[in-house]
PDB file of N, CA and C in Angstrom:
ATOM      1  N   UNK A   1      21.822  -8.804  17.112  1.00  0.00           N
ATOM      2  CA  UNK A   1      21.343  -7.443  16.971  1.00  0.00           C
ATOM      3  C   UNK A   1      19.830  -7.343  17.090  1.00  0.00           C
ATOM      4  N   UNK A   2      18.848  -8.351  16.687  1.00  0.00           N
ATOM      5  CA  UNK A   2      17.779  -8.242  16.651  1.00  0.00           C
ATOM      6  C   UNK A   2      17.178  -8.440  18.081  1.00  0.00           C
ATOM      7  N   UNK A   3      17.601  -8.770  18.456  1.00  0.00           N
ATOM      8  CA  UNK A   3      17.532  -8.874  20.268  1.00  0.00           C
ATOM      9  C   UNK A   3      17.560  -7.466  20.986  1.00  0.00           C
ATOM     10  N   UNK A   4      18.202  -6.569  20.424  1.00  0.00           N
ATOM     11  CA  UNK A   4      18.004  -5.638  20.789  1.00  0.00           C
ATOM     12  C   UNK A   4      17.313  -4.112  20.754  1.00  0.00           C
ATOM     13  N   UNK A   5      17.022  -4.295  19.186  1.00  0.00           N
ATOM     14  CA  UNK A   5      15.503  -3.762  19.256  1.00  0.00           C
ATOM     15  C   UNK A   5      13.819  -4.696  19.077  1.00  0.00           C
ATOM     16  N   UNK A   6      13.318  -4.166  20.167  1.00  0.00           N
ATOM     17  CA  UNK A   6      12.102  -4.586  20.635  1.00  0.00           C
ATOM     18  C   UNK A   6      11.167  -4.637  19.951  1.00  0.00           C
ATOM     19  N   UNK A   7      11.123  -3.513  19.136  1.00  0.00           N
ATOM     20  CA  UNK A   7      10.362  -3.608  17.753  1.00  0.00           C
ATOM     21  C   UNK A   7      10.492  -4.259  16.340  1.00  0.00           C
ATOM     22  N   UNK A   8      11.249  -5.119  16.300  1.00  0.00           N
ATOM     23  CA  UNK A   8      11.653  -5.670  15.032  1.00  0.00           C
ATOM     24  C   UNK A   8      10.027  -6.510  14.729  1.00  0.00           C
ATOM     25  N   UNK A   9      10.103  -6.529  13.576  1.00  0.00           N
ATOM     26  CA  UNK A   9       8.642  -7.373  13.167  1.00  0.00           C
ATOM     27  C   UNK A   9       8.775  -8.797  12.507  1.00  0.00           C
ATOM     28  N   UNK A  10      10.340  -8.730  12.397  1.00  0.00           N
ATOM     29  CA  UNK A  10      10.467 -10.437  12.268  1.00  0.00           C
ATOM     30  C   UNK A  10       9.711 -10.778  10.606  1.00  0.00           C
ATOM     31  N   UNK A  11       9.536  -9.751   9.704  1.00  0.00           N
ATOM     32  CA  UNK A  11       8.925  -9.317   8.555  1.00  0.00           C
ATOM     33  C   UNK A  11       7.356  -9.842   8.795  1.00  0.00           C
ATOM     34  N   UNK A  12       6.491  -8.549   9.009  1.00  0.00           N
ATOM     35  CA  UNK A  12       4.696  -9.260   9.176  1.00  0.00           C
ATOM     36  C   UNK A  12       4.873  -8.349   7.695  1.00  0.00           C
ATOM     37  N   UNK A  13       3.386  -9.090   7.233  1.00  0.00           N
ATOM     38  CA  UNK A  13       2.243  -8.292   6.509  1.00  0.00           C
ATOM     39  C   UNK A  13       1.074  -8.639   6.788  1.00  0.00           C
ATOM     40  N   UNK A  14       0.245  -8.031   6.197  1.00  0.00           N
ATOM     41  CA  UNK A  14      -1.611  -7.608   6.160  1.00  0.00           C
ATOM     42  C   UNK A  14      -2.195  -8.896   6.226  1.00  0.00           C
ATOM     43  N   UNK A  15      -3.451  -9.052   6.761  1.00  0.00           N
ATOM     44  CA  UNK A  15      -4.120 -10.355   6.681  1.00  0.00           C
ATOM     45  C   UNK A  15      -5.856  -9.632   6.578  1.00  0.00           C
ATOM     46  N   UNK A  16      -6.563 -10.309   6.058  1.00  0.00           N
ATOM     47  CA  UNK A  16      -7.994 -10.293   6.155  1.00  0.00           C
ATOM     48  C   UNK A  16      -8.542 -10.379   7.791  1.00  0.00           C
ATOM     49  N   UNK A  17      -8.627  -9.366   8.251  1.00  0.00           N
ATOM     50  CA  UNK A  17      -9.650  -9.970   9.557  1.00  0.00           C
ATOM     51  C   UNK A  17     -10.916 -10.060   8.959  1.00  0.00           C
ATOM     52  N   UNK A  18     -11.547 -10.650  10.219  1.00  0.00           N
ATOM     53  CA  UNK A  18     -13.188 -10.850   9.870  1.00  0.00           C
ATOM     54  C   UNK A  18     -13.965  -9.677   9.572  1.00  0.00           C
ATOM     55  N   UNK A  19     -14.643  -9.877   8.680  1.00  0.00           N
ATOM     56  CA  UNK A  19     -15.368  -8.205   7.968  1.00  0.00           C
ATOM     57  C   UNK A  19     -15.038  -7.422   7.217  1.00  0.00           C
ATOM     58  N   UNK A  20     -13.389  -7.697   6.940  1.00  0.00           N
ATOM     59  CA  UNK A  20     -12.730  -7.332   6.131  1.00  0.00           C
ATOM     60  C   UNK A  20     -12.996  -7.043   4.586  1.00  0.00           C
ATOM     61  N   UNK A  21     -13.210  -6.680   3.456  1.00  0.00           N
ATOM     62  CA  UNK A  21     -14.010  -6.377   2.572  1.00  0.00           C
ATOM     63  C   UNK A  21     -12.585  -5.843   1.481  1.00  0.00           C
ATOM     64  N   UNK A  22     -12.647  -5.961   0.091  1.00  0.00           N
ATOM     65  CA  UNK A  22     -11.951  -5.493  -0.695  1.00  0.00           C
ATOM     66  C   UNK A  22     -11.662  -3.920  -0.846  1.00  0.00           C
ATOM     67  N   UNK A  23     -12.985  -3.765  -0.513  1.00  0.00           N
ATOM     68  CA  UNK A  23     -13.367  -2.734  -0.532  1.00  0.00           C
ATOM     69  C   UNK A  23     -12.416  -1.820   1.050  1.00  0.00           C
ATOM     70  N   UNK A  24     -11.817  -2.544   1.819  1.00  0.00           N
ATOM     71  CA  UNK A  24     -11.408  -1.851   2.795  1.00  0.00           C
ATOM     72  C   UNK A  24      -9.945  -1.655   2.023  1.00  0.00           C
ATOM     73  N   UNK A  25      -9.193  -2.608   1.565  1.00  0.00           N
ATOM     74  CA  UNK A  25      -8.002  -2.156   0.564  1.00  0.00           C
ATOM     75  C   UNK A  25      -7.908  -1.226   0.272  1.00  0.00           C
ATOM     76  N   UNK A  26      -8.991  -1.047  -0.464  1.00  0.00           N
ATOM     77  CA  UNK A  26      -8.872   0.366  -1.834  1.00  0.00           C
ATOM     78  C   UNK A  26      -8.996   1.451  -1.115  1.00  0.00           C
ATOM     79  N   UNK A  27     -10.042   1.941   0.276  1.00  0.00           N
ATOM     80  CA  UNK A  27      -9.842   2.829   0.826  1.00  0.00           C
ATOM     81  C   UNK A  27      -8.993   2.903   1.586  1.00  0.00           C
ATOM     82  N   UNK A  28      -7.855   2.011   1.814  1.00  0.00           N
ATOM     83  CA  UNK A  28      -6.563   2.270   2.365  1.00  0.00           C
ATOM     84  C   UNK A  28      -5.370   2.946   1.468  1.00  0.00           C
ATOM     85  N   UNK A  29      -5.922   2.337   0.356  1.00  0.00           N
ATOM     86  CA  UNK A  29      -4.457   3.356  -1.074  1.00  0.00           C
ATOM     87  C   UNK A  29      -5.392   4.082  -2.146  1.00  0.00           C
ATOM     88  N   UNK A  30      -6.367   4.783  -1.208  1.00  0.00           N
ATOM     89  CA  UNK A  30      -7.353   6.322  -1.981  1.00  0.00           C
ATOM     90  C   UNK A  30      -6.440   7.333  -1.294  1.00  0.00           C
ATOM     91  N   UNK A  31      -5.820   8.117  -2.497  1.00  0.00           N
ATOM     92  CA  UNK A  31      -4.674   9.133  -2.415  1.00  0.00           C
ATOM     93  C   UNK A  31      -5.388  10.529  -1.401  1.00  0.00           C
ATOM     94  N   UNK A  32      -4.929  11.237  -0.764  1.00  0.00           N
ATOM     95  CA  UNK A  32      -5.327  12.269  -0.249  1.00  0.00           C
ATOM     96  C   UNK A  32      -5.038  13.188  -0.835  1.00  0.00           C
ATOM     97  N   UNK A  33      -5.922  14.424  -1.071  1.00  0.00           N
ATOM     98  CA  UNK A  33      -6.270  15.533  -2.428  1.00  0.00           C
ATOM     99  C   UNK A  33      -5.044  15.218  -3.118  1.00  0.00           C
ATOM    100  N   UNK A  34      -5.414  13.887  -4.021  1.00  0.00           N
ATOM    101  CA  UNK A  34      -4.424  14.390  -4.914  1.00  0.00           C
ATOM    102  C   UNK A  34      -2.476  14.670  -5.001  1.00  0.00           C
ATOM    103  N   UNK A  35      -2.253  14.823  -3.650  1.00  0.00           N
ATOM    104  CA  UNK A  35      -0.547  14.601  -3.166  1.00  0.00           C
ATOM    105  C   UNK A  35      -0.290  13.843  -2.643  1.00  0.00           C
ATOM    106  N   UNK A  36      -0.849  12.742  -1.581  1.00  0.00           N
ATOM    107  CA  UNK A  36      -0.631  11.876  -0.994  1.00  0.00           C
ATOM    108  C   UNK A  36      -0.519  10.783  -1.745  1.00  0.00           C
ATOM    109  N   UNK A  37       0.077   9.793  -1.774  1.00  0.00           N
ATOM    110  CA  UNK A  37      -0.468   8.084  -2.323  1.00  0.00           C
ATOM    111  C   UNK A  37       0.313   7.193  -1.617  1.00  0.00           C
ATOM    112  N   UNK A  38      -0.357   6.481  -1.565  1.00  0.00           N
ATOM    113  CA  UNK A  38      -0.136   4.883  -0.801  1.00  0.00           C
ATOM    114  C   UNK A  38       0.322   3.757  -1.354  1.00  0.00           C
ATOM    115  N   UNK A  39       1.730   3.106  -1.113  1.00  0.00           N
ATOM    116  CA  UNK A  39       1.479   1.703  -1.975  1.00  0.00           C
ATOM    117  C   UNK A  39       1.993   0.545  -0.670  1.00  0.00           C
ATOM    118  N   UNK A  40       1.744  -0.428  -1.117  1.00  0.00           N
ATOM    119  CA  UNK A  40       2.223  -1.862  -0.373  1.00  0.00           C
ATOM    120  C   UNK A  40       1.258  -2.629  -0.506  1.00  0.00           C
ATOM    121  N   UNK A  41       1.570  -3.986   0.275  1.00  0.00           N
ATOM    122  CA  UNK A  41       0.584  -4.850   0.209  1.00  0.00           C
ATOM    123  C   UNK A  41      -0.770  -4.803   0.462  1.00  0.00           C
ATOM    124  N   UNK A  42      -0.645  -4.175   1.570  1.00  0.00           N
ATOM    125  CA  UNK A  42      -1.616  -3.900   2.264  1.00  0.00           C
ATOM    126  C   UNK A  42      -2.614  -3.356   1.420  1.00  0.00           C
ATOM    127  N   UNK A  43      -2.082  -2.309   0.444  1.00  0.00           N
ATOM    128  CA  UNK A  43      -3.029  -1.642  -0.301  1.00  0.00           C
ATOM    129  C   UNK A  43      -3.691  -2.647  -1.565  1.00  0.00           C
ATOM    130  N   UNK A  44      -3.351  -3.440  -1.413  1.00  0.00           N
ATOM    131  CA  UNK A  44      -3.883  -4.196  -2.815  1.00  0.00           C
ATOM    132  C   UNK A  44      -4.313  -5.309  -2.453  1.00  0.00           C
ATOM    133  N   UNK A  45      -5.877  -5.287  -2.925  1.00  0.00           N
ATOM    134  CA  UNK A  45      -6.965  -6.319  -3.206  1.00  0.00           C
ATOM    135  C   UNK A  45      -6.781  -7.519  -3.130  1.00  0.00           C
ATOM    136  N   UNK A  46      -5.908  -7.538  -4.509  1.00  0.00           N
ATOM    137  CA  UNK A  46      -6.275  -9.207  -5.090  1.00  0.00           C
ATOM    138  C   UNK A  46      -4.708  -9.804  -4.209  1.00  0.00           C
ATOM    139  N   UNK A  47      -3.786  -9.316  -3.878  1.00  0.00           N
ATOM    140  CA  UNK A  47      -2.166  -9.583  -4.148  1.00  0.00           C
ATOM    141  C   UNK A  47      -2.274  -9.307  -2.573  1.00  0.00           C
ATOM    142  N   UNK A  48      -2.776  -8.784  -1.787  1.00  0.00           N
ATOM    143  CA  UNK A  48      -2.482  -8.332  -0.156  1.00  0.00           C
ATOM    144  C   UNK A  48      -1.541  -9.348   0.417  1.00  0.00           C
ATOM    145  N   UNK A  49      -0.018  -8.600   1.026  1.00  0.00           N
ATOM    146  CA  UNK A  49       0.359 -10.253   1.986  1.00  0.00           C
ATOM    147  C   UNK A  49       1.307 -10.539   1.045  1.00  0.00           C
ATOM    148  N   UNK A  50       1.593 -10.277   0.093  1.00  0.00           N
ATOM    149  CA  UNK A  50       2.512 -10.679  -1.031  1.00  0.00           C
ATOM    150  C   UNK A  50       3.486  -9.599  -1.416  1.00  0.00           C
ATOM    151  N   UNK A  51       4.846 -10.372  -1.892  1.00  0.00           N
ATOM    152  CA  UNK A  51       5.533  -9.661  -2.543  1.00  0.00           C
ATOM    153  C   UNK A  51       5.060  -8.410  -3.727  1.00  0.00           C
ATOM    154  N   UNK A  52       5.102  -9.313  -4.537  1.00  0.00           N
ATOM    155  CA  UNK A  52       4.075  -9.509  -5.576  1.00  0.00           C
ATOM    156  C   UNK A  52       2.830  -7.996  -5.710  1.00  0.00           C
ATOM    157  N   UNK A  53       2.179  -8.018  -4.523  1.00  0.00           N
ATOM    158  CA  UNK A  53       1.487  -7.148  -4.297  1.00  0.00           C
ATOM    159  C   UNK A  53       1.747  -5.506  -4.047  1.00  0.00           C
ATOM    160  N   UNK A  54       2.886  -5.934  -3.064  1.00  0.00           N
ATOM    161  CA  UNK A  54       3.812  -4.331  -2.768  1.00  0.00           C
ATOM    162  C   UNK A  54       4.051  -3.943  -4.004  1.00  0.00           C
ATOM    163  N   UNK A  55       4.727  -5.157  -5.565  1.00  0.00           N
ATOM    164  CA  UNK A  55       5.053  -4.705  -6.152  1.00  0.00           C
ATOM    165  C   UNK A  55       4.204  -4.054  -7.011  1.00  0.00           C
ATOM    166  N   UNK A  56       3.418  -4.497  -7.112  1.00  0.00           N
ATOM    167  CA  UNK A  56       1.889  -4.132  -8.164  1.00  0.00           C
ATOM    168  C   UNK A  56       1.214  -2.435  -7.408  1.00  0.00           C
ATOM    169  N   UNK A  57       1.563  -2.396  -6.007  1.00  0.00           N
ATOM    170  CA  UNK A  57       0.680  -1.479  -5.797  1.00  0.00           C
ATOM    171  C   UNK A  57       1.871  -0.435  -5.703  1.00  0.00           C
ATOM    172  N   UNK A  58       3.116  -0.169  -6.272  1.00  0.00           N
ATOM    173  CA  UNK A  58       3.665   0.222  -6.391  1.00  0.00           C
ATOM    174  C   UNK A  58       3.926   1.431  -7.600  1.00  0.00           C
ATOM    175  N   UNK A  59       3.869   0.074  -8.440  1.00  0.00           N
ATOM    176  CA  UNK A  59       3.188   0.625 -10.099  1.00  0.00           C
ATOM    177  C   UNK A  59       1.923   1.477 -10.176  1.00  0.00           C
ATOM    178  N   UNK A  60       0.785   1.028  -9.066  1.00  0.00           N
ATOM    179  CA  UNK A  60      -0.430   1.518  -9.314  1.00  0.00           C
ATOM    180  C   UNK A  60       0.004   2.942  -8.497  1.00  0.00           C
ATOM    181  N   UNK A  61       0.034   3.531  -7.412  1.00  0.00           N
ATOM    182  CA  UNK A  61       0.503   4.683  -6.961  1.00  0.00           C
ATOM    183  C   UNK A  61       1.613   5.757  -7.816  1.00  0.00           C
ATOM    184  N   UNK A  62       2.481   5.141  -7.986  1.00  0.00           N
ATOM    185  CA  UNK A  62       3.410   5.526  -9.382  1.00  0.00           C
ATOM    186  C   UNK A  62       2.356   6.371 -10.185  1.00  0.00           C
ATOM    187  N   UNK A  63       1.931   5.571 -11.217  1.00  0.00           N
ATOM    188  CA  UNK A  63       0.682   6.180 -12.078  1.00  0.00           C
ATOM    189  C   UNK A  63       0.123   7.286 -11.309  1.00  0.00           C
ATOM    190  N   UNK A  64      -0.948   6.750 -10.382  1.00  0.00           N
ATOM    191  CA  UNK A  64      -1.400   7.756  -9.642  1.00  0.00           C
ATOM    192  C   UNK A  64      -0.879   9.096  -9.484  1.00  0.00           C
ATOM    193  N   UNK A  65       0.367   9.384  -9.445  1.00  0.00           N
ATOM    194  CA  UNK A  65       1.067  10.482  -9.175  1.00  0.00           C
ATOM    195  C   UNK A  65       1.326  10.720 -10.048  1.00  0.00           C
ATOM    196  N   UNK A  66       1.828  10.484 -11.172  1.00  0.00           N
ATOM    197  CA  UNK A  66       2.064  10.921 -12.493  1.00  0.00           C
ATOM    198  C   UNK A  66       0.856  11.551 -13.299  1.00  0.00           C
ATOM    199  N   UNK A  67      -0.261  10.957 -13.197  1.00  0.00           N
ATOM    200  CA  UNK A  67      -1.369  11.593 -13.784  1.00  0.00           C
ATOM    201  C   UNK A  67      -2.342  13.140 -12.969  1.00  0.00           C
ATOM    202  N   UNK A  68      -1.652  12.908 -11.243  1.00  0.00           N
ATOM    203  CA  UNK A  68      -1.752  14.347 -10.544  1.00  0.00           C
ATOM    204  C   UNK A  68      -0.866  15.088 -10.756  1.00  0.00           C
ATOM    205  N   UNK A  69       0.289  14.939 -11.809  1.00  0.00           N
ATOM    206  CA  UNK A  69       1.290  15.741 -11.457  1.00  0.00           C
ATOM    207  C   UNK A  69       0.734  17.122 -12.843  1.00  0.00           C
ATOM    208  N   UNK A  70       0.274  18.301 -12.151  1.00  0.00           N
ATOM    209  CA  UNK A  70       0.024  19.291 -13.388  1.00  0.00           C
ATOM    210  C   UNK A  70       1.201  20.123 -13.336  1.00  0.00           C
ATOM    211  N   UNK A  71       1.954  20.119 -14.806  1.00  0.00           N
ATOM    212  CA  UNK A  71       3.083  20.767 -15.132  1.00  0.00           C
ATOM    213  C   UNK A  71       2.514  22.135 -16.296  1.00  0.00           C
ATOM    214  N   UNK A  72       2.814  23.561 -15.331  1.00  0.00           N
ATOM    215  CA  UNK A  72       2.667  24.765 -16.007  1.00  0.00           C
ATOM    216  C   UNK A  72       3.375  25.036 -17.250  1.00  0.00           C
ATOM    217  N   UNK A  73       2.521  25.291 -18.051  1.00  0.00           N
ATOM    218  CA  UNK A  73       3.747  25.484 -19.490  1.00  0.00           C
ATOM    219  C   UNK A  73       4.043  27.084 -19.489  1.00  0.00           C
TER     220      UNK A  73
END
């Protein structure tokens, strides 16, 4: 089956290219106004490339949205 779509990724994740900066992470999972959020490896610093990491930046977006979420009383 995998033979037949062309796009399969054979499972990649994220790597550091050169110039790459921690700092490029974090502005990859900086939420947009507030409704948007981002999680995976990719988005996380220390864990990028890892299970581990998807899972962590998972939790961290989670939060994220929970603390934008304003509920009218």
């Amino acid at each position: 089956m995998v033979r037949l779509n062309p796009y399969f990724a054979f499972g990649s994740y994220s790597f550091n290219a050169v110039g790459t900066t921690p700092k490029s992470r974090k502005d990859l999972a900086e939420a947009v106004q507030g409704k948007l959020f981002f999680a995976g490896e990719a988005t996380e610093a220390a864990y990028f490339g890892t299970a581990h990491g998807a899972f962590m930046s998972g939790i961290r977006a989670a939060k994220e949205a929970i603390l934008n979420t304003h509920v009218d009383k």
